[in-house]
N, C-alpha and C. Protein backbone atom coordinates (compact mmCIF):
# COMPACT_ATOMS: atom_id res chain seq x y z
N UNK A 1 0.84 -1.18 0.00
CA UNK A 1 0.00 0.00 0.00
C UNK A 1 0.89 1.25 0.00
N UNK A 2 0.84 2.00 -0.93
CA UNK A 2 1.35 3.66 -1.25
C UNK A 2 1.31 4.29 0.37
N UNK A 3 2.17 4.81 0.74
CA UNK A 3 1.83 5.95 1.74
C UNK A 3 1.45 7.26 0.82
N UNK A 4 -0.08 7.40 1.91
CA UNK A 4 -0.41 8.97 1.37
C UNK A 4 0.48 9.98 1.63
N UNK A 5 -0.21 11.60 0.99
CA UNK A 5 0.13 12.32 0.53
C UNK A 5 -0.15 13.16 1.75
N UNK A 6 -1.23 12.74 2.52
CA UNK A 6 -1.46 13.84 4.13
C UNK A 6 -2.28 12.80 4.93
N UNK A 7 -2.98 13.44 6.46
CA UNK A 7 -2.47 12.74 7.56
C UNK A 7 -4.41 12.41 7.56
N UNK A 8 -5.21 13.18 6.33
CA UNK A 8 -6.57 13.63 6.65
C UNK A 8 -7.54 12.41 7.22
N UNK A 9 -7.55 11.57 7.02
CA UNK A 9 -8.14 10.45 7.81
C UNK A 9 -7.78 10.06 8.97
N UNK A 10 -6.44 10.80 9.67
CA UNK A 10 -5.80 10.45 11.16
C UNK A 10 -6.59 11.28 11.99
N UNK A 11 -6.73 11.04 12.82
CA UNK A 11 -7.96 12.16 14.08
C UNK A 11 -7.32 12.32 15.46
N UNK A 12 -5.90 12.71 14.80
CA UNK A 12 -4.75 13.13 16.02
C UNK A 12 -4.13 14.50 15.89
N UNK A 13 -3.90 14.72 16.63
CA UNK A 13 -3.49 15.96 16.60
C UNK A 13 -1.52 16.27 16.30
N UNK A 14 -1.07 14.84 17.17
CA UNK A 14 0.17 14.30 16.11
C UNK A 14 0.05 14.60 14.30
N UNK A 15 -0.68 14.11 14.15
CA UNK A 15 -1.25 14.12 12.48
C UNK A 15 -1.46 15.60 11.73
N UNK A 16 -1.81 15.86 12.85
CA UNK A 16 -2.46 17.49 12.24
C UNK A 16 -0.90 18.21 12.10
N UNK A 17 -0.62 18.51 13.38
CA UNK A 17 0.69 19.17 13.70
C UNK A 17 2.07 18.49 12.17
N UNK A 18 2.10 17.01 12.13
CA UNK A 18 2.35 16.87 10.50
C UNK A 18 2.60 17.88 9.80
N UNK A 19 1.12 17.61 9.10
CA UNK A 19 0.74 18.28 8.28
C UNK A 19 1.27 19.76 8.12
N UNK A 20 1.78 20.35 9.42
CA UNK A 20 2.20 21.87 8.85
C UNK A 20 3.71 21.54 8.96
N UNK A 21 4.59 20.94 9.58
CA UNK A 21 5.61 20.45 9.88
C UNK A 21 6.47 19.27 9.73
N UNK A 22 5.57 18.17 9.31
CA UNK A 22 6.29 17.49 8.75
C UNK A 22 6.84 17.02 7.99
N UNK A 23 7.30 17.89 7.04
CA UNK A 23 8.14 17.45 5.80
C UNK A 23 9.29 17.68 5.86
N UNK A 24 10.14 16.89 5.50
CA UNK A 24 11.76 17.06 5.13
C UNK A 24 12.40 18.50 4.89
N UNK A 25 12.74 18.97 5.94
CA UNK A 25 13.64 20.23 5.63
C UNK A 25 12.77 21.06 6.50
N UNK A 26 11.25 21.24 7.05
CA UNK A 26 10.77 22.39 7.77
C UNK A 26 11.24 21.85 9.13
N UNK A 27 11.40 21.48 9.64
CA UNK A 27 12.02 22.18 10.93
C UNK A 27 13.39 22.41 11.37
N UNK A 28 13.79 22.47 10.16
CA UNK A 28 15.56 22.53 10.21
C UNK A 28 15.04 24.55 9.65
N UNK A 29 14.10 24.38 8.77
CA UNK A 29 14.29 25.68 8.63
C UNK A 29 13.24 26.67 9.85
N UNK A 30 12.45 26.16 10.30
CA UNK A 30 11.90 26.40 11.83
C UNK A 30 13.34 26.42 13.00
N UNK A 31 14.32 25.43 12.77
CA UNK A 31 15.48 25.63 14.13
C UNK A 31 16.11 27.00 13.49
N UNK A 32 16.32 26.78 12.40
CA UNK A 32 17.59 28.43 12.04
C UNK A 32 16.53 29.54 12.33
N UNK A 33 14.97 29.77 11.97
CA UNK A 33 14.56 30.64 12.15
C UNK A 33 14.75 31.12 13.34
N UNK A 34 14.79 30.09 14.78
CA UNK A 34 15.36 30.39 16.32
C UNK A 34 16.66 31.30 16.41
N UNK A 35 17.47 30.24 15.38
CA UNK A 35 19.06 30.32 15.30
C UNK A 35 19.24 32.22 14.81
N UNK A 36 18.03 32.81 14.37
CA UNK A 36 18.13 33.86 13.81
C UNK A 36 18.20 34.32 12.31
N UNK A 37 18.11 33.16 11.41
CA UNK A 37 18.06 33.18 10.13
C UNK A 37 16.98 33.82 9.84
N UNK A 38 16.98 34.88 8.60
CA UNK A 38 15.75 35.50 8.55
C UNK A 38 15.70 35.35 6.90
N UNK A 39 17.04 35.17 5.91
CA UNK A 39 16.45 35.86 4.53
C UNK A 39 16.99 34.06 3.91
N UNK A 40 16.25 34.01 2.49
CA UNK A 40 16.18 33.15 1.96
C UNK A 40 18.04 32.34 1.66
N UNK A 41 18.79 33.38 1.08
CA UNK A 41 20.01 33.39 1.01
C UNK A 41 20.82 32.68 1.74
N UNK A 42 20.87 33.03 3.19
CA UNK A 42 21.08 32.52 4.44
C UNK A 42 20.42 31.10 4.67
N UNK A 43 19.01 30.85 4.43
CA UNK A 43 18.74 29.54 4.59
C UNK A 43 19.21 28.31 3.65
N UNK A 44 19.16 29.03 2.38
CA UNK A 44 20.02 28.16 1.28
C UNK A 44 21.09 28.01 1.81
N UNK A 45 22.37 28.69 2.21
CA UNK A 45 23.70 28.24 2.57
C UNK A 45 23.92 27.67 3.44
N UNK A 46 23.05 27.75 4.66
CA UNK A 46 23.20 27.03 5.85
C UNK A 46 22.69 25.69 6.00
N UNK A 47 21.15 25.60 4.91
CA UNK A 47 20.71 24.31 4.76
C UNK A 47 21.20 22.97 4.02
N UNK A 48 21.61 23.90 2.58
CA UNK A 48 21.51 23.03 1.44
C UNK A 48 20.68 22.64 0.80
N UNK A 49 19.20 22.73 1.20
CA UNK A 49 18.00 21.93 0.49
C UNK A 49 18.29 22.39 -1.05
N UNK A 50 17.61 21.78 -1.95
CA UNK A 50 17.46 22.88 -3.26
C UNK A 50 16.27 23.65 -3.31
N UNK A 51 16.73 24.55 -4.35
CA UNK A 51 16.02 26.00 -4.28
C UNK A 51 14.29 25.80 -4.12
N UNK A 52 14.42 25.07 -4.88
CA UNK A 52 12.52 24.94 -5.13
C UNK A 52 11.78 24.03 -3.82
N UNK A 53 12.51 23.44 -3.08
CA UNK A 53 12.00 22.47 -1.85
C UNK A 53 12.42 23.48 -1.17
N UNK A 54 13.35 24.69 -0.86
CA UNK A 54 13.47 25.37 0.61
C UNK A 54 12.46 26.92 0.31
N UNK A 55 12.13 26.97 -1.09
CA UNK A 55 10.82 28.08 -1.65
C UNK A 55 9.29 27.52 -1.09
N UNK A 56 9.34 26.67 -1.42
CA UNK A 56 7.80 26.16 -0.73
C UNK A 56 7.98 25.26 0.61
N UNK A 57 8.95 25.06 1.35
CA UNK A 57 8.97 25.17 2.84
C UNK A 57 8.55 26.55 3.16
N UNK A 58 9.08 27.22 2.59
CA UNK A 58 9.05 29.12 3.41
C UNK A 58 7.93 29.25 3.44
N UNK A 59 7.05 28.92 1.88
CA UNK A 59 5.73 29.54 1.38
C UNK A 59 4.67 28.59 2.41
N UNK A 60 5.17 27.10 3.01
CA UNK A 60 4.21 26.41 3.51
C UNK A 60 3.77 26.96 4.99
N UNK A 61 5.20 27.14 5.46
CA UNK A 61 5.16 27.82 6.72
C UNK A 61 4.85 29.03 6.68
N UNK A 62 4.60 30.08 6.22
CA UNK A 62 3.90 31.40 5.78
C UNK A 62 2.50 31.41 5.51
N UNK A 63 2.00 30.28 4.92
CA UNK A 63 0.77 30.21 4.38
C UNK A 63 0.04 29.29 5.65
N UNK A 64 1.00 28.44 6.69
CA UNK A 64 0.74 27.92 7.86
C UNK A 64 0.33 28.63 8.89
N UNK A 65 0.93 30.29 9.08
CA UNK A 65 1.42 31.31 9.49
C UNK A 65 2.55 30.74 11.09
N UNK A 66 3.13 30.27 10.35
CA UNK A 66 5.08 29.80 11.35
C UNK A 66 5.66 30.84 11.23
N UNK A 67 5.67 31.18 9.82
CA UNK A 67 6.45 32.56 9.72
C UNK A 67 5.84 33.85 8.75
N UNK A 68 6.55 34.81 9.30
CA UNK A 68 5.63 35.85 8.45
C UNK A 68 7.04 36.21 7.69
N UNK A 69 6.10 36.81 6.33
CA UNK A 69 7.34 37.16 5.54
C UNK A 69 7.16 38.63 5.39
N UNK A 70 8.11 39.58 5.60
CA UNK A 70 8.62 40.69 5.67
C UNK A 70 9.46 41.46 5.30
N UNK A 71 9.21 42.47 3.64
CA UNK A 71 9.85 42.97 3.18
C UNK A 71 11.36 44.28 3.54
N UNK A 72 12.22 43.81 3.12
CA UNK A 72 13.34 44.16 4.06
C UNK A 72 14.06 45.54 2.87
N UNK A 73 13.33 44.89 1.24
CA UNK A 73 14.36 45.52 0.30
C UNK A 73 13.44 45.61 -0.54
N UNK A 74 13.12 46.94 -1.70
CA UNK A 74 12.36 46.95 -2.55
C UNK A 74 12.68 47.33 -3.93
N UNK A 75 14.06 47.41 -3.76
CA UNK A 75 14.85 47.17 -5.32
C UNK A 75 16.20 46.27 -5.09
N UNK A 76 16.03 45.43 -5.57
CA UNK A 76 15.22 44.46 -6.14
C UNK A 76 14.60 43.83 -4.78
N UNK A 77 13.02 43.41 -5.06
CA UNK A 77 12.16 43.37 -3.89
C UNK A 77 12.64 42.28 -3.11
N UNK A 78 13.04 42.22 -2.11
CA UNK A 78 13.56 40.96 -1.02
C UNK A 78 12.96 41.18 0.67
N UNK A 79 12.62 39.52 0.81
CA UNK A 79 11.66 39.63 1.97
C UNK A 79 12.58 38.68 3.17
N UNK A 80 12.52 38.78 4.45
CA UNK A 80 13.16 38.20 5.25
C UNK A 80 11.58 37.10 5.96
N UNK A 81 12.00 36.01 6.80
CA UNK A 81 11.07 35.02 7.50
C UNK A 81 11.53 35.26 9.43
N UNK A 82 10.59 35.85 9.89
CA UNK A 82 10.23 36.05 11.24
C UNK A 82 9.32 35.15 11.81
N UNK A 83 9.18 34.09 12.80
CA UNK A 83 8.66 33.68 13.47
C UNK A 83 7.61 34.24 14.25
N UNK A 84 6.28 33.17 13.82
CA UNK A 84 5.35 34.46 14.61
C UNK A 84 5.65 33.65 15.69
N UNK A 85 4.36 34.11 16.34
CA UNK A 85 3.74 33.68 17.45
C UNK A 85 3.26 31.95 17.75
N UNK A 86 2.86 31.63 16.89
CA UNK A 86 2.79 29.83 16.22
C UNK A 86 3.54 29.39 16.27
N UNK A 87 5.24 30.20 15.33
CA UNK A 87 6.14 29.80 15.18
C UNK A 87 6.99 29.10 16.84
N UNK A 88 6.94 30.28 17.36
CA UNK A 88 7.92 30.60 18.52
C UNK A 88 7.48 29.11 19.56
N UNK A 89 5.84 29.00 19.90
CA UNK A 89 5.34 28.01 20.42
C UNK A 89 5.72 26.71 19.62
N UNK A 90 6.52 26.69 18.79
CA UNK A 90 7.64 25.31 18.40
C UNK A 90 8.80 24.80 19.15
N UNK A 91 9.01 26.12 19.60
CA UNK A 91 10.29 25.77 20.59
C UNK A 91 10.66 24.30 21.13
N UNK A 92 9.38 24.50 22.24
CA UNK A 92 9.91 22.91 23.00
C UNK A 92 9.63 21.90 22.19
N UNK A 93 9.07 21.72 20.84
CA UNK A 93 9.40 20.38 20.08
C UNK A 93 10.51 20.61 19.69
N UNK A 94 11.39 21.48 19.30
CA UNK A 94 12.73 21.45 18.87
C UNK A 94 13.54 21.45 20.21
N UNK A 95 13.44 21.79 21.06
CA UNK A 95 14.34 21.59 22.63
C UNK A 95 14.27 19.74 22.85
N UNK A 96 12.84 19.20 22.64
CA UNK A 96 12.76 17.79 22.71
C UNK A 96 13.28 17.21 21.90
N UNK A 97 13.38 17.45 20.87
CA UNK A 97 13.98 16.58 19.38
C UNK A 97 15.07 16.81 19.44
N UNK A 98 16.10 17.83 20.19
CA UNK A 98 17.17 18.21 20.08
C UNK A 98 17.62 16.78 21.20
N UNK A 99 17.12 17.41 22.23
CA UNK A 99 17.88 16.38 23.72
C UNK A 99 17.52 14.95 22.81
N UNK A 100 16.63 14.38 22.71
CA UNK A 100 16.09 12.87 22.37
C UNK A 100 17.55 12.70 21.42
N UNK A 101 17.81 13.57 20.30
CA UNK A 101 18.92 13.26 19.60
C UNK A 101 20.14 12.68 20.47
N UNK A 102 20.52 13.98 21.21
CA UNK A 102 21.54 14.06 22.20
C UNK A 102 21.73 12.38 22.59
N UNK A 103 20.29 12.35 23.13
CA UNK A 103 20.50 10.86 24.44
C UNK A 103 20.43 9.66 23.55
N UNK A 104 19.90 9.38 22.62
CA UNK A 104 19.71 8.52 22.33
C UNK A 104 20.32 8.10 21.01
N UNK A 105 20.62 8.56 20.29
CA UNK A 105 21.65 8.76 19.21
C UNK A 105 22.91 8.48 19.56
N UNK A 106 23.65 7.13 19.68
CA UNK A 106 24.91 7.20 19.81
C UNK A 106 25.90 7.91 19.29
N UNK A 107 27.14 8.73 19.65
CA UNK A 107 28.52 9.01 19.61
C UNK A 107 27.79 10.53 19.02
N UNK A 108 26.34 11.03 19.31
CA UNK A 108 26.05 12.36 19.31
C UNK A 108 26.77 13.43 20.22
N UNK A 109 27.80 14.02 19.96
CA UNK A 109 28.05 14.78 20.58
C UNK A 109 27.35 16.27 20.34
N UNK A 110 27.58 16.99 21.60
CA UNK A 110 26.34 18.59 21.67
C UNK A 110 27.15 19.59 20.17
N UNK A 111 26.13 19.60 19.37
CA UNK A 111 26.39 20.59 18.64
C UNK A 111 26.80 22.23 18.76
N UNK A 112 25.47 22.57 19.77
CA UNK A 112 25.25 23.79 20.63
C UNK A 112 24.64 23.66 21.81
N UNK A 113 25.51 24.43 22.91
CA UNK A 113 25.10 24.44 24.15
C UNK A 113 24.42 25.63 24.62
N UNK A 114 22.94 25.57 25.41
CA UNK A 114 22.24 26.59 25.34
C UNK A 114 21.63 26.84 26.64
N UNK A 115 22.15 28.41 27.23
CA UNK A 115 22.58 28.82 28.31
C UNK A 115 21.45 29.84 29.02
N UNK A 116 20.90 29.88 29.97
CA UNK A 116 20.19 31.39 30.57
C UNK A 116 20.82 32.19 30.10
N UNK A 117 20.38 32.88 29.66
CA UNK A 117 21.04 34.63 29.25
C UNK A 117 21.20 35.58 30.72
N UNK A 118 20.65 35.13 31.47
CA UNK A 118 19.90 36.31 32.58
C UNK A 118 21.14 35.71 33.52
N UNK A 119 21.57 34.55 33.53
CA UNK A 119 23.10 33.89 34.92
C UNK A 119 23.67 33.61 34.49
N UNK A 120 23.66 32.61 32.81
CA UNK A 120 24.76 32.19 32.35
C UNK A 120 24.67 31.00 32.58
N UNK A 121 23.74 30.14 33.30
CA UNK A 121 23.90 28.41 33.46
C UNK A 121 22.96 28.10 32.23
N UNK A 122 24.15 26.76 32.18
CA UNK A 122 23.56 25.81 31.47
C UNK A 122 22.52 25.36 30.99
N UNK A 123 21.16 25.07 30.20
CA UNK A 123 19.64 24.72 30.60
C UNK A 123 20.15 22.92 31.24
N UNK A 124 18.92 22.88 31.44
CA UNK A 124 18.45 21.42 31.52
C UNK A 124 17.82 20.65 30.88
N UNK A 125 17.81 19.55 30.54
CA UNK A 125 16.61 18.87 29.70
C UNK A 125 15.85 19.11 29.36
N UNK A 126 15.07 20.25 29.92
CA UNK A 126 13.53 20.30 29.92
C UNK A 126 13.81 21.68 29.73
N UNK A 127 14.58 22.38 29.54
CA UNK A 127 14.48 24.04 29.18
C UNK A 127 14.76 24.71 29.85
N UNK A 128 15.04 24.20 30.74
CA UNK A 128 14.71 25.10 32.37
C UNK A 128 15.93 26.03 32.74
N UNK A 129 16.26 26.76 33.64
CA UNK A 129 17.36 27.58 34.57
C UNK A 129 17.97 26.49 35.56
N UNK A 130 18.49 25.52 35.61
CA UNK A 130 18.84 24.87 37.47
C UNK A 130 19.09 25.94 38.37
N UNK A 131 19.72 26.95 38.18
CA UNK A 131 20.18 27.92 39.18
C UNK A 131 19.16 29.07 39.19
N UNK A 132 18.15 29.29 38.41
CA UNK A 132 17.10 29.80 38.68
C UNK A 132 16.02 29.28 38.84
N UNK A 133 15.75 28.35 38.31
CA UNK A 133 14.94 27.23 38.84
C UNK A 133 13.40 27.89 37.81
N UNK A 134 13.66 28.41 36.59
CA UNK A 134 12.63 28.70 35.63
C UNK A 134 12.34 28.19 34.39
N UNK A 135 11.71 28.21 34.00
CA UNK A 135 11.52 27.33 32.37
C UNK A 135 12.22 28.82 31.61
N UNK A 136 12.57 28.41 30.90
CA UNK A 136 13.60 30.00 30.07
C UNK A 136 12.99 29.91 28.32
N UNK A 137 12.24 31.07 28.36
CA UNK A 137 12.00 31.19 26.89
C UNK A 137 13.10 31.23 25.27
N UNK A 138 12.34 31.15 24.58
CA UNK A 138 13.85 31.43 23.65
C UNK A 138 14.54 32.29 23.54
N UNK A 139 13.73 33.82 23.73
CA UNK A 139 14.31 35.18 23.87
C UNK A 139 15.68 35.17 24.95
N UNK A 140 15.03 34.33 26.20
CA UNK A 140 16.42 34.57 26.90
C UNK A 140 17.34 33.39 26.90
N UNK A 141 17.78 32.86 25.98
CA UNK A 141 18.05 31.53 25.77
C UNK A 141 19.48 32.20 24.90
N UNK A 142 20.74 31.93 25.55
CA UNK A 142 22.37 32.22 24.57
C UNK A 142 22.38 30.91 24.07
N UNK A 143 22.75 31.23 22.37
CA UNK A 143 23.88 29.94 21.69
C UNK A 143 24.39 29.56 21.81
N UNK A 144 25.12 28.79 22.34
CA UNK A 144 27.31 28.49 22.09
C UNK A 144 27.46 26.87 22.03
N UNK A 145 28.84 27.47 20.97
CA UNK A 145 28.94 26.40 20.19
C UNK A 145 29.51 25.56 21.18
N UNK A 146 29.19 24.12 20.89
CA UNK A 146 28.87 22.85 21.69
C UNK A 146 30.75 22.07 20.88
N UNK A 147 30.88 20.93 21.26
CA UNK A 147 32.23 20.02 20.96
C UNK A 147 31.98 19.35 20.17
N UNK A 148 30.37 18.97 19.59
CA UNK A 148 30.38 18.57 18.20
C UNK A 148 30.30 19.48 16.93
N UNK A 149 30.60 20.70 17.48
CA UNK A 149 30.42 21.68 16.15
C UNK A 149 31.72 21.85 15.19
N UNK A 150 32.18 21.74 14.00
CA UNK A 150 32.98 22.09 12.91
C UNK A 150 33.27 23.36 13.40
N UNK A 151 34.61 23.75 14.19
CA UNK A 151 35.49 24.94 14.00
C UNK A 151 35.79 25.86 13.16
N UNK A 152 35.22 25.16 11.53
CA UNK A 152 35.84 25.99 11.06
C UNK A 152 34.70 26.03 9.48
N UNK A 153 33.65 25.89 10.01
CA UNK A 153 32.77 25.68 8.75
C UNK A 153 33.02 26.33 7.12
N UNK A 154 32.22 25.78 5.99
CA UNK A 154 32.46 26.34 4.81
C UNK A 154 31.32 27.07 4.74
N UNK A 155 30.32 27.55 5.29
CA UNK A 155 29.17 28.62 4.48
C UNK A 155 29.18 29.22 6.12
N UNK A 156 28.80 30.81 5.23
CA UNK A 156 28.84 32.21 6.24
C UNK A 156 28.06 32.01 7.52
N UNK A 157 26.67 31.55 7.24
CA UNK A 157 25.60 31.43 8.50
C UNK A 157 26.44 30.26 9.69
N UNK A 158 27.06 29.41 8.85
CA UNK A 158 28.03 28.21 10.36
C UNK A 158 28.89 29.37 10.72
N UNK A 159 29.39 30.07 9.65
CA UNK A 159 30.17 30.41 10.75
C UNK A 159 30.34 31.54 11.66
N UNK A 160 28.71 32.28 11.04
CA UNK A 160 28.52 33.15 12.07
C UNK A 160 28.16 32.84 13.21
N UNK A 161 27.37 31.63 13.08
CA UNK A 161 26.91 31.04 14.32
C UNK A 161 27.78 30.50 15.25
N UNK A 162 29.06 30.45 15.27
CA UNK A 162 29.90 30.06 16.13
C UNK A 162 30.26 30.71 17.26
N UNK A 163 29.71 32.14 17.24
CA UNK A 163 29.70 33.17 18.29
C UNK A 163 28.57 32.71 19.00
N UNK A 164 29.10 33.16 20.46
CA UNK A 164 27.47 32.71 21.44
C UNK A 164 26.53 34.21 21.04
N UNK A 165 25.80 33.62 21.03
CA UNK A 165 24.69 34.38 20.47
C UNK A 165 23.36 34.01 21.16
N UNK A 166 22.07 34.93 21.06
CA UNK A 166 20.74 35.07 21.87
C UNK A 166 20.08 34.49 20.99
N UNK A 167 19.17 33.71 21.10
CA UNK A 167 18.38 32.93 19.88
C UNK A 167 17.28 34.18 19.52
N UNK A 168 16.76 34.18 18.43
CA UNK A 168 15.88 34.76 17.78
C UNK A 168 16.70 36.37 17.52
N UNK A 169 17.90 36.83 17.83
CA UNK A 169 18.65 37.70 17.13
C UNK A 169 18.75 37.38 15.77
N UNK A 170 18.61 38.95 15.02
CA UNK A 170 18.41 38.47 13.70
C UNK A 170 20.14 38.32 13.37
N UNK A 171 21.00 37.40 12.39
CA UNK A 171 21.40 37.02 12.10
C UNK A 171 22.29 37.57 10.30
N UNK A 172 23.45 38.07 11.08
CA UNK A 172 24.15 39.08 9.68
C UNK A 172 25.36 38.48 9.47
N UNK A 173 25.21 37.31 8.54
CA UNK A 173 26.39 36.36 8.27
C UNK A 173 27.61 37.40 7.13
N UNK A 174 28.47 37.43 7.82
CA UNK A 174 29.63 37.95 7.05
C UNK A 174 30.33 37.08 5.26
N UNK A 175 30.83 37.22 4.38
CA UNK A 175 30.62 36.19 3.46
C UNK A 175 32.66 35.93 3.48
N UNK A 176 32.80 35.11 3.10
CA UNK A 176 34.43 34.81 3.42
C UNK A 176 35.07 35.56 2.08
């Protein structure tokens, strides 16, 4: 039997959530949107997808409303991808999918380690502060690069991202 094309006969909400998210490549481009990626350019170099699969990720999640698209340049017209409000409430499936990797994925070492902004500790499993003892949103949530990360990456967005950085800062990759 063919696997379908969508989830519409499933009466889960797993299924539903799918449907705006589960295809190959959207939540890699949902994590950089955290990571601070905002313009198409940037997601091509950092992703790799090809052009026409990372064009209608953007357009799916826009038309999902994950992200809003927002004109930045009007000769020649260019739009950047901001996370709404939908978007942002993704977080802890990407905090979960991240750790589950971590633990259970052998010889995974931490890509990025992600810190309270407000003390500087470590999170926990679950998102949290230990030394403040709070669940920590993404806003106050620092980057830094983890011991499985490439030192010395080949495209601009790795290697801007190698600086600790605040998640959802927008993101101004230098070009080599």
């Amino acid at each position: 039997m063919a696997l379908g094309k969508d989830y519409a006969q499933q009466q889960c909400s797993i299924a539903r959530a799918l449907e705006v998210v589960g295809e190959r490549w959207t939540l890699l481009v949902v994590r950089d949107a955290f990571y601070g990626v905002r313009r198409y350019s940037d997601f091509l170099a950092h992703l790799g997808a090809p052009r026409a699969v990372l064009a209608g990720r953007l357009q799916a999640l826009v038309d999902a409303g994950v992200l809003d698209r927002r004109r930045y340049q009007d000769s020649p017209p260019r739009d950047e991808y901001v996370l709404t409000d939908r978007g942002l409430a993704l977080w802890p499936v990407l905090w979960a999918l991240g750790a589950w990797g971590r633990a259970e994925i052998p010889g995974t070492l931490p890509m990025r380690r992600f810190h309270h902004a407000v003390c500087g500790t470590e999170l926990d499993p679950r998102a949290a502060c230990p030394a403040c003892r709070v669940p920590v949103a993404p806003a106050d949530i620092e980057m830094r690069p983890g011991d499985g990360l490439d030192p010395d990456p080949a495209d601009p967005v790795a290697r801007a991202l190698l600086a600790p950085r605040r998640l959802l800062t927008p993101l101004e990759p230098t070009a080599a």
